[in-house]
C-alpha atoms as a PDB file:
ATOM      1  CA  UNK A   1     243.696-339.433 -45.835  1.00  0.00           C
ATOM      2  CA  UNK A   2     244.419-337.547 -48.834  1.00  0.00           C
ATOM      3  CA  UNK A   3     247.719-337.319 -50.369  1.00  0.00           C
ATOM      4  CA  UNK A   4     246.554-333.378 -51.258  1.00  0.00           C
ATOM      5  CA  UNK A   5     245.454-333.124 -47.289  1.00  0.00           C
ATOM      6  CA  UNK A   6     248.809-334.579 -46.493  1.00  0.00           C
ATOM      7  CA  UNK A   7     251.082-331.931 -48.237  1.00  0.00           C
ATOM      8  CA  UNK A   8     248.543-329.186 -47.003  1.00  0.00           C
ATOM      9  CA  UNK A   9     249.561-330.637 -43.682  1.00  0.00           C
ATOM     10  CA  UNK A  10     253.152-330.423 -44.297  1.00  0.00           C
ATOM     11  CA  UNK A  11     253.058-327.148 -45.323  1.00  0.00           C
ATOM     12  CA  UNK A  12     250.704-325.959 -43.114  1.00  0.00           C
ATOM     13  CA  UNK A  13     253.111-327.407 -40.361  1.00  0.00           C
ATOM     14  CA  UNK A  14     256.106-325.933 -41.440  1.00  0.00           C
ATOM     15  CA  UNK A  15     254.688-322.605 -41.727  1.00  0.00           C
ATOM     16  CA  UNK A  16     253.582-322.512 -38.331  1.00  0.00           C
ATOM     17  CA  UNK A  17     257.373-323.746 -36.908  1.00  0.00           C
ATOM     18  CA  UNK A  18     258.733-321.008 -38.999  1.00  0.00           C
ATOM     19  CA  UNK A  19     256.466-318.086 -37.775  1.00  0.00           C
ATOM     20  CA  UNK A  20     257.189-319.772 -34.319  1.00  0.00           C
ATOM     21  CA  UNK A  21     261.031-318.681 -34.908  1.00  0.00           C
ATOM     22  CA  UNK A  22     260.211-315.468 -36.245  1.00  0.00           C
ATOM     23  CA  UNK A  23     257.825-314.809 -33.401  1.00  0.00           C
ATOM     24  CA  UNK A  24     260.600-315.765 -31.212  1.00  0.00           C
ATOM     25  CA  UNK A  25     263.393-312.969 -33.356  1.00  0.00           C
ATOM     26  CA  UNK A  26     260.938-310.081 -33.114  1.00  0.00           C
ATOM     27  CA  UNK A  27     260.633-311.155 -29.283  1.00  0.00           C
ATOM     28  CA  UNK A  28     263.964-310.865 -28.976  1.00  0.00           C
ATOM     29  CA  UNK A  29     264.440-307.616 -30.992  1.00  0.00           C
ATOM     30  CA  UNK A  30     261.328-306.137 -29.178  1.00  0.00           C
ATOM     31  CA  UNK A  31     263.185-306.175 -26.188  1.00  0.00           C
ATOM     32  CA  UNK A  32     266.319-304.868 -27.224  1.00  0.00           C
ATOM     33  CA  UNK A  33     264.309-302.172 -27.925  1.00  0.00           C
ATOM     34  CA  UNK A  34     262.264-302.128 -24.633  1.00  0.00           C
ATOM     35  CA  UNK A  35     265.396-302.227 -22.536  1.00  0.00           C
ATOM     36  CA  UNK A  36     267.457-299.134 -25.292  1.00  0.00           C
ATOM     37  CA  UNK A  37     264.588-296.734 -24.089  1.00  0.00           C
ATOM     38  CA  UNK A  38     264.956-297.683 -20.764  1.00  0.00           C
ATOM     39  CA  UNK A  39     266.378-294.963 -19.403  1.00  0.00           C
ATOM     40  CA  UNK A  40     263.872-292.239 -21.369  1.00  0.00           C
ATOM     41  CA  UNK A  41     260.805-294.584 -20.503  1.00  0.00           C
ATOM     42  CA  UNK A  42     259.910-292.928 -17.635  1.00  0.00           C
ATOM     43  CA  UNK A  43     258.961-289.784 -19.548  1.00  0.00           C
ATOM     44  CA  UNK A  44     256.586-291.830 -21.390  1.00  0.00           C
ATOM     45  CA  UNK A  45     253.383-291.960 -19.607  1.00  0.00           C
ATOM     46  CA  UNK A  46     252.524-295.805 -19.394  1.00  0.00           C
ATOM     47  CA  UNK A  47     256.099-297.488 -19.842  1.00  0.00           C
ATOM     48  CA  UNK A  48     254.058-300.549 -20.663  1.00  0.00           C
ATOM     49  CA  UNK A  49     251.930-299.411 -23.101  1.00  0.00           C
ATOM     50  CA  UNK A  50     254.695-298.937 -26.024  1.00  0.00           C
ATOM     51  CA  UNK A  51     255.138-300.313 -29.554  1.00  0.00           C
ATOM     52  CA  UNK A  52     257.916-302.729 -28.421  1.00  0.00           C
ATOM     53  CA  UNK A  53     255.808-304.197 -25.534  1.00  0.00           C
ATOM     54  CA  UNK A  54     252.589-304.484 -27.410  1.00  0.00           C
ATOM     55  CA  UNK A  55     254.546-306.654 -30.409  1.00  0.00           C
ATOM     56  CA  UNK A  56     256.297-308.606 -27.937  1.00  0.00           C
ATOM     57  CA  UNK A  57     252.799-309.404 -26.513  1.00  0.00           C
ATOM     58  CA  UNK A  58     251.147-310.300 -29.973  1.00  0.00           C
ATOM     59  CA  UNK A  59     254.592-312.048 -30.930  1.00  0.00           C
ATOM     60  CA  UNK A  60     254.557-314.892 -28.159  1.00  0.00           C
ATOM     61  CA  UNK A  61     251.053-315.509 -28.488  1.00  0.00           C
ATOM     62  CA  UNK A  62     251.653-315.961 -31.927  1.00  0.00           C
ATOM     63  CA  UNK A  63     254.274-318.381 -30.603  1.00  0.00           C
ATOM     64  CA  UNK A  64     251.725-320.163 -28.973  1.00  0.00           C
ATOM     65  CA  UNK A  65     249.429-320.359 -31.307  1.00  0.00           C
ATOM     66  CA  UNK A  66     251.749-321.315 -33.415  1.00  0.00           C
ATOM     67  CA  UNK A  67     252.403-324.914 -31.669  1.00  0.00           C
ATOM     68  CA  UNK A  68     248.557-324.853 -30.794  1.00  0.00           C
ATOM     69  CA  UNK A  69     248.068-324.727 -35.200  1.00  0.00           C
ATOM     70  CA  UNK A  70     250.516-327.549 -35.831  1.00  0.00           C
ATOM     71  CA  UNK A  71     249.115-329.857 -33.354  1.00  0.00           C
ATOM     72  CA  UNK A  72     245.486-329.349 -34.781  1.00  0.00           C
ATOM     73  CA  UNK A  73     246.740-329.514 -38.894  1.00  0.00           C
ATOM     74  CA  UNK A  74     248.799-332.619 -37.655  1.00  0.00           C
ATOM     75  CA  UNK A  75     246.377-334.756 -35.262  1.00  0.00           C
ATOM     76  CA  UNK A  76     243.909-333.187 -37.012  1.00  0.00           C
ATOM     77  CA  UNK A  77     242.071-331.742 -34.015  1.00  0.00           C
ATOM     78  CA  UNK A  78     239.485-329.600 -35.590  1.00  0.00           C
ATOM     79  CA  UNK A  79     238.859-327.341 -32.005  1.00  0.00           C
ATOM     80  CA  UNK A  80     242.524-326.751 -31.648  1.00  0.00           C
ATOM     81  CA  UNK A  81     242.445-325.466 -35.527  1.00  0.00           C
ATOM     82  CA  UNK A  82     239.368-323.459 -34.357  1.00  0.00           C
ATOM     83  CA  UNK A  83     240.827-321.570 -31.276  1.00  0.00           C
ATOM     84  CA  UNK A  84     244.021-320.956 -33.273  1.00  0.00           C
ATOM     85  CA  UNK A  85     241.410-319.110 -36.187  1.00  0.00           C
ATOM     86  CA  UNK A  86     239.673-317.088 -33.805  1.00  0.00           C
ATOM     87  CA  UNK A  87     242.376-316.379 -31.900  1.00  0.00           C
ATOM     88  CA  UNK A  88     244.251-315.124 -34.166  1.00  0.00           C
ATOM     89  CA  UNK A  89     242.190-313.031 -35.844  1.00  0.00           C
ATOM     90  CA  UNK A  90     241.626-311.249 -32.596  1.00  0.00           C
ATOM     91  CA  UNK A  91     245.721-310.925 -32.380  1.00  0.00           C
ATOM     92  CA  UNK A  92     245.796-309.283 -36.082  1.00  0.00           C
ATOM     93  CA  UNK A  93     242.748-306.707 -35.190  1.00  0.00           C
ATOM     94  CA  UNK A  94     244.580-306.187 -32.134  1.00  0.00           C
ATOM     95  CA  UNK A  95     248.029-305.698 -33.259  1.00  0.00           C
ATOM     96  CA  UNK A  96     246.639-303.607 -36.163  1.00  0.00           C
ATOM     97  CA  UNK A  97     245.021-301.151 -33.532  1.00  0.00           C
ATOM     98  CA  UNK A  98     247.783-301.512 -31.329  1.00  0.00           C
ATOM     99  CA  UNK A  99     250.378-300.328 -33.323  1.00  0.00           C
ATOM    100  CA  UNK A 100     248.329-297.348 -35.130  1.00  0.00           C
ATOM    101  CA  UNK A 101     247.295-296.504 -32.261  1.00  0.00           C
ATOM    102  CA  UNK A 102     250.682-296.206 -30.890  1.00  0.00           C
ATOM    103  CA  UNK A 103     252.272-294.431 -33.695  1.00  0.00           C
ATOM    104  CA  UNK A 104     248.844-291.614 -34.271  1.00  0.00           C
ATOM    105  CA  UNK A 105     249.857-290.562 -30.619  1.00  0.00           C
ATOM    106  CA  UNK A 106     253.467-290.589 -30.905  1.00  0.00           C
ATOM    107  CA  UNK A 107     253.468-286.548 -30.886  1.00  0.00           C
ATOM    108  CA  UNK A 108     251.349-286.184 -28.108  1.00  0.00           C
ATOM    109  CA  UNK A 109     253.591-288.298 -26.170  1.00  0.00           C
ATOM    110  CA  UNK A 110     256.686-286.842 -26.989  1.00  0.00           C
ATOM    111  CA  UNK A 111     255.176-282.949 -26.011  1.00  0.00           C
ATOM    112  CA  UNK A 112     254.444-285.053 -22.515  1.00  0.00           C
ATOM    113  CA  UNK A 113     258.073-286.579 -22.652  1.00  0.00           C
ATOM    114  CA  UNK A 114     259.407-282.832 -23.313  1.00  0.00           C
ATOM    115  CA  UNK A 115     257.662-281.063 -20.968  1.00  0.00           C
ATOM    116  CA  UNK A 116     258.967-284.086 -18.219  1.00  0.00           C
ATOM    117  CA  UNK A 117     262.413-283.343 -19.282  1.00  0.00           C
ATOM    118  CA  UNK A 118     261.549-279.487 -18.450  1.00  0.00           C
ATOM    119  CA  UNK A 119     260.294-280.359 -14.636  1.00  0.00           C
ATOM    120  CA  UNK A 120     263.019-283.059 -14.091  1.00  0.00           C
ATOM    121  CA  UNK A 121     265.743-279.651 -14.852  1.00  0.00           C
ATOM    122  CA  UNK A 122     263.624-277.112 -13.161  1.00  0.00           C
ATOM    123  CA  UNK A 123     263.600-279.483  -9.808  1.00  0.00           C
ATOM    124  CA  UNK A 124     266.753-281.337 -10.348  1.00  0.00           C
ATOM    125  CA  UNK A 125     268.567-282.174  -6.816  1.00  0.00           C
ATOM    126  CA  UNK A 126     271.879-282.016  -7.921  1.00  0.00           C
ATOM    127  CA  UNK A 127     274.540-284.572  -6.678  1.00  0.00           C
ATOM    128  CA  UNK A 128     273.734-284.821  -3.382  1.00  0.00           C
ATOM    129  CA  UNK A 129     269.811-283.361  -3.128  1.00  0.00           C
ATOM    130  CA  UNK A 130     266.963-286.008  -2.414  1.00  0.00           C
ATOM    131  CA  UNK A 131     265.755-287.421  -5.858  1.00  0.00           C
ATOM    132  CA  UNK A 132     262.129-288.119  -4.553  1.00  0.00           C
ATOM    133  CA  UNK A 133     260.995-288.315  -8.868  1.00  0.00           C
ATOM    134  CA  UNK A 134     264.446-289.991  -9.661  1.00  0.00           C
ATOM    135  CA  UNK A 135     265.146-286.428 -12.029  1.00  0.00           C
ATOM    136  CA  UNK A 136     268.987-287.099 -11.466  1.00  0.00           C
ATOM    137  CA  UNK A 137     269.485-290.446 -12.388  1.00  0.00           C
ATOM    138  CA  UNK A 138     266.410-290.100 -15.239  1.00  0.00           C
ATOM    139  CA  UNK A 139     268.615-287.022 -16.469  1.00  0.00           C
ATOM    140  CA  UNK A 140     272.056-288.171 -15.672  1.00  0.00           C
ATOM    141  CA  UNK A 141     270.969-291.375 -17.709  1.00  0.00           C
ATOM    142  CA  UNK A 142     269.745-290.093 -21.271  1.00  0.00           C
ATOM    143  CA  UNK A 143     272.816-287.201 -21.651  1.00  0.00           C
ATOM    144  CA  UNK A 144     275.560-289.779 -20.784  1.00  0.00           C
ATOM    145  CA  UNK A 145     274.277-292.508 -23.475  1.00  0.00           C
ATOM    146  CA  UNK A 146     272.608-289.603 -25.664  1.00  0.00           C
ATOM    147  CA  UNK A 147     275.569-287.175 -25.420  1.00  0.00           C
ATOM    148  CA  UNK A 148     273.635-284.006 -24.851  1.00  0.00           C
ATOM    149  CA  UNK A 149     272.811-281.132 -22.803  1.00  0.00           C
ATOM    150  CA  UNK A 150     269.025-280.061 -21.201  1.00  0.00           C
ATOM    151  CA  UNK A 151     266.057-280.487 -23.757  1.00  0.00           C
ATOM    152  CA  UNK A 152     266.321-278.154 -26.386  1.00  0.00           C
ATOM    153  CA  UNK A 153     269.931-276.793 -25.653  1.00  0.00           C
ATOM    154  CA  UNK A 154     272.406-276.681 -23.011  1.00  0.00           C
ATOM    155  CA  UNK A 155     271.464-273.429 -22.001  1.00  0.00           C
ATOM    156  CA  UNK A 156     267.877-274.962 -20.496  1.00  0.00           C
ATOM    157  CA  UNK A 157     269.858-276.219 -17.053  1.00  0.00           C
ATOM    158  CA  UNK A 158     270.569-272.710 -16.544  1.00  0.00           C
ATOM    159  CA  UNK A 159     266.783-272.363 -15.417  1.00  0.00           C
ATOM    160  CA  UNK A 160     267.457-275.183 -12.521  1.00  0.00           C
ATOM    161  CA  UNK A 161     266.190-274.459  -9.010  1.00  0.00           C
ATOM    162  CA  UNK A 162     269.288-275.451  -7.300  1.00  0.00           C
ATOM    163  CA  UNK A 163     271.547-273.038  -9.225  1.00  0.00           C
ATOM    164  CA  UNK A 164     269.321-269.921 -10.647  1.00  0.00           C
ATOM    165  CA  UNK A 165     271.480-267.548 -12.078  1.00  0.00           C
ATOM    166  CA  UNK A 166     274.835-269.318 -12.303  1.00  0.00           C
ATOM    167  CA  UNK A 167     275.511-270.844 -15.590  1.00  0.00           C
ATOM    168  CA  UNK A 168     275.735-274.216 -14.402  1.00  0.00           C
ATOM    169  CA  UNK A 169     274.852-277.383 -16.156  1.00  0.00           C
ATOM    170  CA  UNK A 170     275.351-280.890 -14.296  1.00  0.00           C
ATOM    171  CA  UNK A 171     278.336-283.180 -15.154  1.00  0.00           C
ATOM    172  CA  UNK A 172     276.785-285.216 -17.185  1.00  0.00           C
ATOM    173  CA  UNK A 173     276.772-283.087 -19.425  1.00  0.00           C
ATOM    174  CA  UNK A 174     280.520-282.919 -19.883  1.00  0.00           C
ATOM    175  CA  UNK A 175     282.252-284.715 -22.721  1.00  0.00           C
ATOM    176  CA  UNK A 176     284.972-285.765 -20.461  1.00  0.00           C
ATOM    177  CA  UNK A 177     283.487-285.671 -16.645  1.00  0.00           C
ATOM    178  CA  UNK A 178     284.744-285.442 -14.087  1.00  0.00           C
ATOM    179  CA  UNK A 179     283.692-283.947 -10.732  1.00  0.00           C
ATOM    180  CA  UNK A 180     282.311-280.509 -10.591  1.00  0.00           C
ATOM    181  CA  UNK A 181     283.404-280.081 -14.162  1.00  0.00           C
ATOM    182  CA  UNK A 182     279.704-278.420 -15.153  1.00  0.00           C
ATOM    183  CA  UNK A 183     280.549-275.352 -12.568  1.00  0.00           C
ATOM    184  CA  UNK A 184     283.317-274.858 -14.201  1.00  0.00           C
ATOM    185  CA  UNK A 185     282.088-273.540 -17.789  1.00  0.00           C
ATOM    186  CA  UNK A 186     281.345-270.052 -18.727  1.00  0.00           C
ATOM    187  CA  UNK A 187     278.227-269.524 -20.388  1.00  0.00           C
ATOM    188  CA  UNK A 188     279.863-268.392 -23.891  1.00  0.00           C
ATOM    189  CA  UNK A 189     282.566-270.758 -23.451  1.00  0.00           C
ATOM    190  CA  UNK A 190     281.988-274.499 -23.761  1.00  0.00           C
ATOM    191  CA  UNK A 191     282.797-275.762 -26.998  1.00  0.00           C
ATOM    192  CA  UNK A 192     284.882-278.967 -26.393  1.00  0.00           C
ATOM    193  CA  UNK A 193     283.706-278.957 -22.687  1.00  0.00           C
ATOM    194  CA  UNK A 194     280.264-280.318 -22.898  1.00  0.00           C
ATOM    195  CA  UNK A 195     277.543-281.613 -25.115  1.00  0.00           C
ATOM    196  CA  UNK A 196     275.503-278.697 -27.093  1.00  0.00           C
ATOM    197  CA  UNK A 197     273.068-280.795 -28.459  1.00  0.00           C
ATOM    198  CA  UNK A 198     269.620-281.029 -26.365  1.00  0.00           C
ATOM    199  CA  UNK A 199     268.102-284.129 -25.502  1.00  0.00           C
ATOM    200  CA  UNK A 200     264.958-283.803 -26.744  1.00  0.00           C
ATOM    201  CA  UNK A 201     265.711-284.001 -30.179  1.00  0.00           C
ATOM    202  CA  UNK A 202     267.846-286.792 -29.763  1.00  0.00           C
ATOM    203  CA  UNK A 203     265.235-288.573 -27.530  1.00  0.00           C
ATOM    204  CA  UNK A 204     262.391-288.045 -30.309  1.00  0.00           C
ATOM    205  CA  UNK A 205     265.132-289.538 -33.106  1.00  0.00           C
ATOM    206  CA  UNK A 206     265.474-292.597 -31.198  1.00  0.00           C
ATOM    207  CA  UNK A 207     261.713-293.380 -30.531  1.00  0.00           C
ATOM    208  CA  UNK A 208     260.694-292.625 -34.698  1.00  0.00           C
ATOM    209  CA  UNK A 209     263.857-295.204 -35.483  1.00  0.00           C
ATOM    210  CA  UNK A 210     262.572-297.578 -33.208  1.00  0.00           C
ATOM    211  CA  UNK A 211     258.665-296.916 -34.354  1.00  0.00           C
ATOM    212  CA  UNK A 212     260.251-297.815 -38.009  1.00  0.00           C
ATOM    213  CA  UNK A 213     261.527-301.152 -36.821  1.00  0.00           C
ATOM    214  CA  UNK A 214     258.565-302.061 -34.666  1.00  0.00           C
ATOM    215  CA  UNK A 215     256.103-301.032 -37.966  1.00  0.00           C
ATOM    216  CA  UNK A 216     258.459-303.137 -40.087  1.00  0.00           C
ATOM    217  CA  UNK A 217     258.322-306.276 -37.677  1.00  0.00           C
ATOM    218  CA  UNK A 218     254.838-305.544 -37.287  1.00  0.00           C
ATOM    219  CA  UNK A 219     253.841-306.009 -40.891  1.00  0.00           C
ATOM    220  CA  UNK A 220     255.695-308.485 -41.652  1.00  0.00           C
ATOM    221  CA  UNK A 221     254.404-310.600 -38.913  1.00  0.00           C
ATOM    222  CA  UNK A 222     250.313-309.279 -39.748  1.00  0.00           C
ATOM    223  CA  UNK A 223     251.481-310.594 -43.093  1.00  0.00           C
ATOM    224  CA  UNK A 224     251.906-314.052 -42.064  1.00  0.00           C
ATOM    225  CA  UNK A 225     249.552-313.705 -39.826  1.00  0.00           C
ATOM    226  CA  UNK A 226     246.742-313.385 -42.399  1.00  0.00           C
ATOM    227  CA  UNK A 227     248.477-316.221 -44.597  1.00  0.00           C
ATOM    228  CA  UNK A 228     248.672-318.527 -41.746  1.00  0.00           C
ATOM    229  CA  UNK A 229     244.900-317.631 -40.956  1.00  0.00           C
ATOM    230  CA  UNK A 230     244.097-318.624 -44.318  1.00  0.00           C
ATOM    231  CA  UNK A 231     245.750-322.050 -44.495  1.00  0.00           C
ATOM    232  CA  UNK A 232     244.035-322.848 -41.089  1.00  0.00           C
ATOM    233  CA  UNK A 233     240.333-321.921 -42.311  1.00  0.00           C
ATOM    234  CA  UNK A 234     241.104-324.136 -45.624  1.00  0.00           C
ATOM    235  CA  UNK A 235     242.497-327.004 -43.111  1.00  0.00           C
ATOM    236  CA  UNK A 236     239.571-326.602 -41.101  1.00  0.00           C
ATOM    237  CA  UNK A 237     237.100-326.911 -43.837  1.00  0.00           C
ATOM    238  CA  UNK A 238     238.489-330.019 -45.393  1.00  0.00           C
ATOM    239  CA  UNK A 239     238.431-331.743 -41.917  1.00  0.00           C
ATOM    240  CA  UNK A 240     234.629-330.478 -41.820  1.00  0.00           C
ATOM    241  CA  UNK A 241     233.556-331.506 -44.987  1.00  0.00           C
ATOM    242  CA  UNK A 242     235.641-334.684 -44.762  1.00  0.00           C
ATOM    243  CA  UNK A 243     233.844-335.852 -41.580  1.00  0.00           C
ATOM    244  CA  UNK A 244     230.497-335.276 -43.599  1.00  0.00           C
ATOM    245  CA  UNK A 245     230.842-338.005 -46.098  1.00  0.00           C
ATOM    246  CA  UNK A 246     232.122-340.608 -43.228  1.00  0.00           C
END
């Protein structure tokens, strides 16, 4: 065995254990931000078909592939330095398409999220009312950890079913709550009483910081991807052309 071959190993080899620890960080941060949406991810459409979920998918493969890489470069195993080739080639086409395709229909997604947000209000139960479509605790959840008030603005919950025509929003919406406290507003008189802000805006914020930091994880692990992809093809091909001349 060469001595070149030999440091190619090493290399090769430590590569692979780090981009098994940074597969394991962006698992770990790709579910932070799974379970941070969780309580808007029922607007969503598919709540596992997101940017989070799909790198958390491509990032413990990558794990696995990973330990599948260093076994091949190290007992030189030229079918386990195949599958780990092909493989991951399909996981950097995929993640590529994933995440585009994630991001290009990010605005069609949200309109869907906002116009959610607009039946949830419109056939909220109140406190007590059956929530068949779980619009109070959906609701109740994003304005409490949000801080705002109906979609657009506070004025939206004045359109609810269960209270038409009483300027009414539900306590959640109150900056200190307490029971009944949304009855107890007047419609030109809640500054300092409730949240102003509507959700929707806030809700939209959230998801385009999170897109950021699932784009930047995503390159940067395509990146290595494509190196690591590299190292394994030139592995592979010394292994072939060694076993030629034996």
């Amino acid at each position: 065995m060469s001595s070149t071959y030999m440091v190619f190993r090493c290399v090769f080899t430590i590569i692979n254990m780090c981009f098994f620890a940074l597969g394991f960080a962006i698992v770990v941060c790709s579910w932070w931000l799974h379970i941070k949406s969780a309580d808007y991810r029922p607007l969503m459409g598919n709540p596992w078909f997101t940017a989070p979920v799909v790198l958390i998918f491509s990032a413990k493969l990558s794990m696995l592939l990973g330990a599948i890489g260093c076994a091949g470069a190290w007992f030189e195993k030229k079918i386990f330095l195949f599958i780990y080739i092909i493989t991951m080639i399909v996981i950097f086409v995929g993640l590529l398409f994933g995440v585009v395709f994630i991001i290009a229909f990010n605005e069609r997604v949200a309109m869907a999220a906002r116009n959610e947000l607009f039946e949830n209000i419109e056939f909220y139960p109140g406190d007590e009312g059956l929530d068949a479509k779980n619009s109070r605790k959906t609701m109740n959840s994003i304005q409490k950890r949000l801080r705002c008030c109906g979609v657009d603005q506070y004025q939206d919950w004045f359109n609810a079913k269960i209270w038409t025509g009483h300027p009414y929003v539900p306590d959640s919406c109150c900056i200190e709550e307490s029971s009944g406290c949304g009855k107890q507003i007047a419609a030109n008189e809640t500054f300092g009483l409730i949240y102003l802000d509507g959700c929707f805006n806030m809700i939209q914020m959230e998801i385009n910081r999170n897109l950021m930091i699932v784009g930047i994880l995503a390159f940067v692990l395509v990146f290595i991807e494509g190196f690591c992809i590299v190292a394994a093809l030139g592995l592979l091909c010394y292994l072939r052309q060694r076993d030629r001349y034996i």
